[in-house]
Protein backbone atom coordinates (compact mmCIF):
# COMPACT_ATOMS: atom_id res chain seq x y z
CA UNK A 1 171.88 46.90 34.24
CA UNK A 2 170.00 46.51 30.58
CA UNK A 3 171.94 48.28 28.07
CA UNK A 4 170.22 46.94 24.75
CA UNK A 5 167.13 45.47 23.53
CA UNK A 6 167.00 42.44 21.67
CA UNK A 7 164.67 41.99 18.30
CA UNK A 8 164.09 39.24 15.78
CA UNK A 9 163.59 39.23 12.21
CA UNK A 10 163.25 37.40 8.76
CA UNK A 11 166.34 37.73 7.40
CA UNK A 12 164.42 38.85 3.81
CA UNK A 13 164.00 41.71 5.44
CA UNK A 14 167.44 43.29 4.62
CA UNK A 15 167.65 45.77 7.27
CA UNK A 16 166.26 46.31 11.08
CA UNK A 17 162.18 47.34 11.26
CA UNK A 18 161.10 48.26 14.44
CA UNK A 19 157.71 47.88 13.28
CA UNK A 20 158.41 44.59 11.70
CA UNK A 21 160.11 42.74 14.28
CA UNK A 22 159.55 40.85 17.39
CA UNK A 23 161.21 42.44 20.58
CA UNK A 24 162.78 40.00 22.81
CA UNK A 25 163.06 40.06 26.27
CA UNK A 26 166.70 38.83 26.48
CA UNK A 27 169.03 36.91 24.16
CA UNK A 28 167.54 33.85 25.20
CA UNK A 29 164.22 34.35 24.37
CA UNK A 30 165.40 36.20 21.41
CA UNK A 31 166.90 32.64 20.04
CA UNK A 32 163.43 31.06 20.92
CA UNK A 33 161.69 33.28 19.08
CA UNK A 34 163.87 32.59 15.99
CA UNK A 35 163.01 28.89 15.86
CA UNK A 36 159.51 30.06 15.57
CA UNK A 37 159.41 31.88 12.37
CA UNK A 38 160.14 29.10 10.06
CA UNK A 39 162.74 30.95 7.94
CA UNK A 40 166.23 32.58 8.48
CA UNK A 41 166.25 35.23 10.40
CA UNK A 42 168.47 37.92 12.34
CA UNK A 43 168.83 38.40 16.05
CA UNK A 44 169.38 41.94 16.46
CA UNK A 45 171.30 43.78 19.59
CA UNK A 46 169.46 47.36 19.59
CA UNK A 47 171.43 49.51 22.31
CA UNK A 48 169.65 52.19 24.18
CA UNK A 49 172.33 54.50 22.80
CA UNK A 50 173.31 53.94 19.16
CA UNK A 51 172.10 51.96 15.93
CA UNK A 52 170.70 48.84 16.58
CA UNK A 53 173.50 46.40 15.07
CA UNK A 54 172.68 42.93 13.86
CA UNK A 55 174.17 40.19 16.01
CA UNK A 56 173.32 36.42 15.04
CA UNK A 57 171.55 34.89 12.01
CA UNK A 58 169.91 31.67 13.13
CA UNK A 59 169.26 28.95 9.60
CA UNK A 60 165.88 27.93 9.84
CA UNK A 61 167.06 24.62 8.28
CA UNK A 62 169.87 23.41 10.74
CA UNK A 63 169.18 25.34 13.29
CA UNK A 64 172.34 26.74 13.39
CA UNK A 65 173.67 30.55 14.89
CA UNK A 66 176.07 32.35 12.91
CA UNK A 67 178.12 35.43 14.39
CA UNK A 68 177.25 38.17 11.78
CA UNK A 69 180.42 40.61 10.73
CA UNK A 70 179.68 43.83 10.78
């Protein structure tokens, strides 16, 4: 059962956009659509109930995921 959406972001842009992001159709396409951008950005978990919440930053650079504290 889907309980959230997924959304990526530049990372420059501070908080979530709905307007300004790409939706995702899972987590995994959500990290494939990260290395696409070119810059850091901000995999965001957007629950069908409640504030969407970000979840991962992904460096453009190294490619790397880092768990974002809340």
């Amino acid at each position: 059962m889907l309980t959230a959406n997924w959304a990526v972001q530049p990372r420059s842009f501070g908080t979530f956009d709905e307007y300004g992001c790409e939706w995702a159709t899972d987590i995994n396409h959500a990290y494939r659509l990260a290395q696409t951008f070119g810059e850091d950005c901000v995999i965001w978990r957007c629950p069908h109930v409640g504030e969407p919440m970000a979840w991962v930053s992904v460096n453009a650079t190294t490619e790397s995921v880092e768990a974002v504290a809340q």
